[in-house]
PDB file of N, CA and C in Angstrom:
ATOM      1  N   UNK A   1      -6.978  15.737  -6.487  1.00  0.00           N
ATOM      2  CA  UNK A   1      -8.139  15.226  -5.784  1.00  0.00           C
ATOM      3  C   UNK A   1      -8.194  15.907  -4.416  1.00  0.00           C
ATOM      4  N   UNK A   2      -9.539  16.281  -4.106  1.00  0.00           N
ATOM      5  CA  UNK A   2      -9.454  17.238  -2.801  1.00  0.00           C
ATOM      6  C   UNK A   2      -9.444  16.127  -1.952  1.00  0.00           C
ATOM      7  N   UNK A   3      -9.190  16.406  -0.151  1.00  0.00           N
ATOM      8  CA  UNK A   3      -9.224  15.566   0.523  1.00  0.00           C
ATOM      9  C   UNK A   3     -10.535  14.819   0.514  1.00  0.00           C
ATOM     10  N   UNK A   4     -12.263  15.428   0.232  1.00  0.00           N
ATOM     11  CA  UNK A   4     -12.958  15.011   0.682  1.00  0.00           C
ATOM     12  C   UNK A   4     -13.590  13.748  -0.493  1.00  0.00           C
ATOM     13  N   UNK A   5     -12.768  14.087  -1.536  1.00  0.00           N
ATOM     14  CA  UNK A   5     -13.003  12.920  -2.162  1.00  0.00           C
ATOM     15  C   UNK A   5     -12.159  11.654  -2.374  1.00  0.00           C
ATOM     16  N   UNK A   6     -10.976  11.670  -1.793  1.00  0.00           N
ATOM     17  CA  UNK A   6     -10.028  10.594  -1.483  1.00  0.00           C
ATOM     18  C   UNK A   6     -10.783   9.603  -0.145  1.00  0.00           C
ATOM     19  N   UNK A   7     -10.429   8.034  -0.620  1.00  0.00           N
ATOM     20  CA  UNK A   7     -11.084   6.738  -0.273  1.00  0.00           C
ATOM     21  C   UNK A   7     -10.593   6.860   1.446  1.00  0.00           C
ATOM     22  N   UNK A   8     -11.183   6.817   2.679  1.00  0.00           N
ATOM     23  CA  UNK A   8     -10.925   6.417   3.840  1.00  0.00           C
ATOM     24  C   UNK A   8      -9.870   5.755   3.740  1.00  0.00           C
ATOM     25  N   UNK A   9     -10.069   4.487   3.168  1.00  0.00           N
ATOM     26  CA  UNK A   9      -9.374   3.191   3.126  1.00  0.00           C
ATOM     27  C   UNK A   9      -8.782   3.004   1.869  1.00  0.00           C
ATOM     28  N   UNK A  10      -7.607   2.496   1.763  1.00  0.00           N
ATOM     29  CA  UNK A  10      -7.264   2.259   0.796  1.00  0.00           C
ATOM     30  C   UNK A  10      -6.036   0.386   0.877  1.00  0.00           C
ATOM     31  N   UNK A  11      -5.944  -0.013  -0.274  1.00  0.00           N
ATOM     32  CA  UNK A  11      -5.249  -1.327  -0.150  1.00  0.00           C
ATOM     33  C   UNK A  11      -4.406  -1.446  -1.103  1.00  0.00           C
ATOM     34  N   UNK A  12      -3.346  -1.148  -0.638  1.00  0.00           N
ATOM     35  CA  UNK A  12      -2.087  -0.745  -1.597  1.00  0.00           C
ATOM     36  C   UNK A  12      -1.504  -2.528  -2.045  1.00  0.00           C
ATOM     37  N   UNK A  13      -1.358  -2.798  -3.422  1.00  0.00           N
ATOM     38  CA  UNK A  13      -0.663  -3.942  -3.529  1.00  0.00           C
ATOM     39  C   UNK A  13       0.348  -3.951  -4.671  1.00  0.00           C
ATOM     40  N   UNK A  14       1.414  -4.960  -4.599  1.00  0.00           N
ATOM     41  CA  UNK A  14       1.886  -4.987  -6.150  1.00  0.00           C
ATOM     42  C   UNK A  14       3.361  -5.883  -5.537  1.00  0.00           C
ATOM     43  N   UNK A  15       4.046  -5.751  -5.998  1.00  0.00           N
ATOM     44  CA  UNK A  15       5.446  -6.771  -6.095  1.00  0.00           C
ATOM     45  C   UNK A  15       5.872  -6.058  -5.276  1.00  0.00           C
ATOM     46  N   UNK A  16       6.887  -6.996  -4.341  1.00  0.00           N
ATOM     47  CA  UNK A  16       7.694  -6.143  -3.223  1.00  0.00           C
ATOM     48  C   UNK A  16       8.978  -5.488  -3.595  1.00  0.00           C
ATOM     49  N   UNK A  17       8.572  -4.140  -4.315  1.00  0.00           N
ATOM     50  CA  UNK A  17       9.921  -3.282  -4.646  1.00  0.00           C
ATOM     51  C   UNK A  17       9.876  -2.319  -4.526  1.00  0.00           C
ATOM     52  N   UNK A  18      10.985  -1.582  -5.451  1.00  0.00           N
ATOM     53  CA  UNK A  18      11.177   0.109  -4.711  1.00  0.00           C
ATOM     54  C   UNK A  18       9.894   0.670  -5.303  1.00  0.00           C
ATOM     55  N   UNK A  19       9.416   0.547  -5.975  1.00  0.00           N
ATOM     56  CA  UNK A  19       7.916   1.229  -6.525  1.00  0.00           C
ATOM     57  C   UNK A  19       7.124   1.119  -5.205  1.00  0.00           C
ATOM     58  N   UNK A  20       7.063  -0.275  -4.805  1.00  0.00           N
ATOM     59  CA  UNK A  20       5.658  -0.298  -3.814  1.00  0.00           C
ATOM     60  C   UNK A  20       6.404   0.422  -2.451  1.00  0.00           C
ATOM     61  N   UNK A  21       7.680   0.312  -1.992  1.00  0.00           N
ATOM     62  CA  UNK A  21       7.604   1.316  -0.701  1.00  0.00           C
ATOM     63  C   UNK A  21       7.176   2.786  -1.530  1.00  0.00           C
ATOM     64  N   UNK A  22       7.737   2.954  -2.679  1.00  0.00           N
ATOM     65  CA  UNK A  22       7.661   4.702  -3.027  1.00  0.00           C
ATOM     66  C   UNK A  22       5.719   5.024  -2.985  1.00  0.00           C
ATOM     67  N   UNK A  23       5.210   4.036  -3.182  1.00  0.00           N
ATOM     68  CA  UNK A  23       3.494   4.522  -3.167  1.00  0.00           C
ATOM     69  C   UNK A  23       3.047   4.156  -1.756  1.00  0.00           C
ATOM     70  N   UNK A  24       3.832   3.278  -0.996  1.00  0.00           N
ATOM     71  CA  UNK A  24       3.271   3.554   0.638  1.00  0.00           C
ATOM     72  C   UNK A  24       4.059   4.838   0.960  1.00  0.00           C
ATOM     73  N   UNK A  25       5.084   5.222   1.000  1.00  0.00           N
ATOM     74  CA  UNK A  25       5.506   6.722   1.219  1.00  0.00           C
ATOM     75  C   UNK A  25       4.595   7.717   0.680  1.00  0.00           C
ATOM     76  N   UNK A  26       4.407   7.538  -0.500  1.00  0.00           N
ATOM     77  CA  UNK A  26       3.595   8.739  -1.009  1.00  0.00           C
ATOM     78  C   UNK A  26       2.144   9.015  -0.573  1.00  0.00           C
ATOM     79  N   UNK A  27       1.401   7.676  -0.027  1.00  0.00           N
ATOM     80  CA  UNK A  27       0.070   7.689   0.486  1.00  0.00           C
ATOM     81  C   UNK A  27       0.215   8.294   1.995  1.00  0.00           C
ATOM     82  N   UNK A  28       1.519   7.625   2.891  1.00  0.00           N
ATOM     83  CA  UNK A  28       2.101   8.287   4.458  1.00  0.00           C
ATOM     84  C   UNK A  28       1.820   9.812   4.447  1.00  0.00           C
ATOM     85  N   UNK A  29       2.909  10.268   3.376  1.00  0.00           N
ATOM     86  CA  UNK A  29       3.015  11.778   3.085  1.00  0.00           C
ATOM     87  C   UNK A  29       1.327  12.581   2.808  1.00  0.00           C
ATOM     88  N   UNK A  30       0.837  11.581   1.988  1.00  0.00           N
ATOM     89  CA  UNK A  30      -0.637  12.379   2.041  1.00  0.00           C
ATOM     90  C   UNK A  30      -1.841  12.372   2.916  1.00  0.00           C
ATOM     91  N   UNK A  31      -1.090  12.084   3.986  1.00  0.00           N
ATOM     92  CA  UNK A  31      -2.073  11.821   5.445  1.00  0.00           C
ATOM     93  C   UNK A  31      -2.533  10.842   5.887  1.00  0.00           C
ATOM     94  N   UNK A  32      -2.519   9.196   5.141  1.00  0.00           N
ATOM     95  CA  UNK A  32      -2.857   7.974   5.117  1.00  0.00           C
ATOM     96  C   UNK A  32      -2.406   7.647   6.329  1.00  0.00           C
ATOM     97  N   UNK A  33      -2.486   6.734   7.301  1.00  0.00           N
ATOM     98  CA  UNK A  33      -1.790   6.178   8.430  1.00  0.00           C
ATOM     99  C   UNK A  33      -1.508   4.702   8.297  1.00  0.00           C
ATOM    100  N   UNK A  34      -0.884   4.109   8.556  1.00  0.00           N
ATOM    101  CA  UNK A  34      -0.490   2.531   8.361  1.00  0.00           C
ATOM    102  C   UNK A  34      -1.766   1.904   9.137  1.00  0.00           C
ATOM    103  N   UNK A  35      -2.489   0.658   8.364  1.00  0.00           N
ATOM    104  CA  UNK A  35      -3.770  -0.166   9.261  1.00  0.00           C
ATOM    105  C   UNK A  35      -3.160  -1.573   8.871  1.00  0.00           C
ATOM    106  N   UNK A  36      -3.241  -1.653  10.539  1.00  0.00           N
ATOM    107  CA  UNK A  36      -2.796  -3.336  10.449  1.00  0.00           C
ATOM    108  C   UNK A  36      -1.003  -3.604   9.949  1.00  0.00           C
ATOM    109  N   UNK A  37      -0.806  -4.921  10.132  1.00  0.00           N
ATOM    110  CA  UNK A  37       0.509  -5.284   9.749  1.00  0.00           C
ATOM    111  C   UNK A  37       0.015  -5.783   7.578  1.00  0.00           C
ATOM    112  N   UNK A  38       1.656  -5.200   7.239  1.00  0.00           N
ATOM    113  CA  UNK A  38       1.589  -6.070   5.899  1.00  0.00           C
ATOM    114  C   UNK A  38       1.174  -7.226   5.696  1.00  0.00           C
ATOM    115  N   UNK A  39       0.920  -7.671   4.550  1.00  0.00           N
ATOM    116  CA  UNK A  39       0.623  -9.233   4.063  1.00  0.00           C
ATOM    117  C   UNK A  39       1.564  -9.445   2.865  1.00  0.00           C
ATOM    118  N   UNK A  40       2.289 -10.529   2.793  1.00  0.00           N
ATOM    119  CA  UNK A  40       3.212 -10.669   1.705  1.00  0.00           C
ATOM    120  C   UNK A  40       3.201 -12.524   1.221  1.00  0.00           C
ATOM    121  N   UNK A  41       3.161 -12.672   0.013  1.00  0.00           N
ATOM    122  CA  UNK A  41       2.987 -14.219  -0.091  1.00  0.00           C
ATOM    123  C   UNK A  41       4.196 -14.315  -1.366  1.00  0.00           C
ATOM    124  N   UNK A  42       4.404 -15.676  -1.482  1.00  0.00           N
ATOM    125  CA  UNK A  42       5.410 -15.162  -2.787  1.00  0.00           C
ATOM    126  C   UNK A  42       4.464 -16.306  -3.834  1.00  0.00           C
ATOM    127  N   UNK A  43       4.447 -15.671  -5.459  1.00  0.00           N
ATOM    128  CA  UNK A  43       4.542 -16.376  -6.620  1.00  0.00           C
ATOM    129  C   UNK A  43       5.445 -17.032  -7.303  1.00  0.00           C
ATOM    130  N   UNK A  44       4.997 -18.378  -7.176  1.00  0.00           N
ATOM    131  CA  UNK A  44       6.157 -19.389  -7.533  1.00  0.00           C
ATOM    132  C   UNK A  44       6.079 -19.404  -9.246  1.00  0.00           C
ATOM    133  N   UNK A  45       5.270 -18.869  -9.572  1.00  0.00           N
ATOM    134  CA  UNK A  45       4.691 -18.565 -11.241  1.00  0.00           C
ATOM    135  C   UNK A  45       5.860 -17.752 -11.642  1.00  0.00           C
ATOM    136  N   UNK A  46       5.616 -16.631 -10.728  1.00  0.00           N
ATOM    137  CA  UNK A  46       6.370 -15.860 -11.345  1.00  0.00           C
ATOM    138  C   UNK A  46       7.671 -15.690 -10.677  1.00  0.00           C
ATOM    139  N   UNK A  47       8.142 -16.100  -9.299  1.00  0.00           N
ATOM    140  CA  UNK A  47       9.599 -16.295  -8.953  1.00  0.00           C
ATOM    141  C   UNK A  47       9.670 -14.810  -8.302  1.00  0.00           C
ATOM    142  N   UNK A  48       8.474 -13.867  -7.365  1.00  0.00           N
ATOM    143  CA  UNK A  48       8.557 -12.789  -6.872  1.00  0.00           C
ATOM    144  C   UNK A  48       7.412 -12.787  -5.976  1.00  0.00           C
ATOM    145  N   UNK A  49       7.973 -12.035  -4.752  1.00  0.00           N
ATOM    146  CA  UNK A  49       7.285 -11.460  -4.157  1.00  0.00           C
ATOM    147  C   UNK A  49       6.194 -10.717  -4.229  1.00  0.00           C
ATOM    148  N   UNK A  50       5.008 -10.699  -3.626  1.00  0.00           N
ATOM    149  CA  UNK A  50       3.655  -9.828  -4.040  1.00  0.00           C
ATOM    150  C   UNK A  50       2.860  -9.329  -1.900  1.00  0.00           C
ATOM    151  N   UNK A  51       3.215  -8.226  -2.185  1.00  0.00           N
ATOM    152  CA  UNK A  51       2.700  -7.703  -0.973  1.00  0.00           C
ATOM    153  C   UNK A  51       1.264  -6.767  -0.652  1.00  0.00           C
ATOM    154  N   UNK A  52       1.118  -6.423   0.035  1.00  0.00           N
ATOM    155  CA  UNK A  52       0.038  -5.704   0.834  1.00  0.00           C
ATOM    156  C   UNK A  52      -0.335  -4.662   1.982  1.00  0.00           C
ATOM    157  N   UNK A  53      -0.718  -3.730   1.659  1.00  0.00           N
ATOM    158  CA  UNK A  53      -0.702  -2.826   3.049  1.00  0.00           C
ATOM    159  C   UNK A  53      -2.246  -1.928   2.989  1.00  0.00           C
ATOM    160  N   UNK A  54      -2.874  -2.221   3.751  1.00  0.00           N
ATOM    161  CA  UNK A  54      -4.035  -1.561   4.375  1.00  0.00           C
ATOM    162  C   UNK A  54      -3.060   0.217   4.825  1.00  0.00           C
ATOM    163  N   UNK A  55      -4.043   1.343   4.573  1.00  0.00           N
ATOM    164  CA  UNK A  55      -3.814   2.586   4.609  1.00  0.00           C
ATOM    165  C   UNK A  55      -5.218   2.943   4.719  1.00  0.00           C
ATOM    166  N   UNK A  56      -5.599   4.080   6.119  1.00  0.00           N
ATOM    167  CA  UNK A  56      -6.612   4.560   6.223  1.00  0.00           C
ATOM    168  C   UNK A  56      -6.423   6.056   6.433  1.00  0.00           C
ATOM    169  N   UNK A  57      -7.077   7.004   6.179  1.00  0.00           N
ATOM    170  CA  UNK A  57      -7.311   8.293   6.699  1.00  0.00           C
ATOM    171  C   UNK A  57      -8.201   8.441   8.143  1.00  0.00           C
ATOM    172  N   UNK A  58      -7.194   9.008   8.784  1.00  0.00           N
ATOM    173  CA  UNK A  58      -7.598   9.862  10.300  1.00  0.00           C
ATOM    174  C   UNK A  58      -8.814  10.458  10.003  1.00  0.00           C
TER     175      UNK A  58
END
C-alpha cells in the first residue's frame, strides 16, 4: 500500500499481548505516531484483557 493510500488515523485493538505490541511496533515503524494515551478494560467473559491505541500519520 503506497503511503497516499494508508488511513491518517488508525485504531489499533485486540487482547493485551505480544501480537498487539508487535502491530503497534509495526504501525511506529511505518511512520504512524502514538495519539493520545491507551485504553484498556478487562473481559470478565472471557478472563482477558482487551486494549486500544489511537495511531495517526504526520
Amino acid at each position: 500500500m503506497s503511503d497516499s493510500e494508508k488511513p491518517t488515523y488508525r485504531l489499533l485493538t485486540g487482547v493485551d499481548d505480544h501480537a498487539f505490541c508487535v502491530r503497534v511496533s509495526e504501525a511506529l515503524a511505518d511512520g504512524y505516531v502514538l495519539y493520545g494515551s491507551p485504553s484498556c478494560t478487562y473481559d470478565p467473559d472471557q478472563g482477558r484483557m482487551l486494549v486500544a491505541q489511537a495511531v495517526i500519520r504526520p
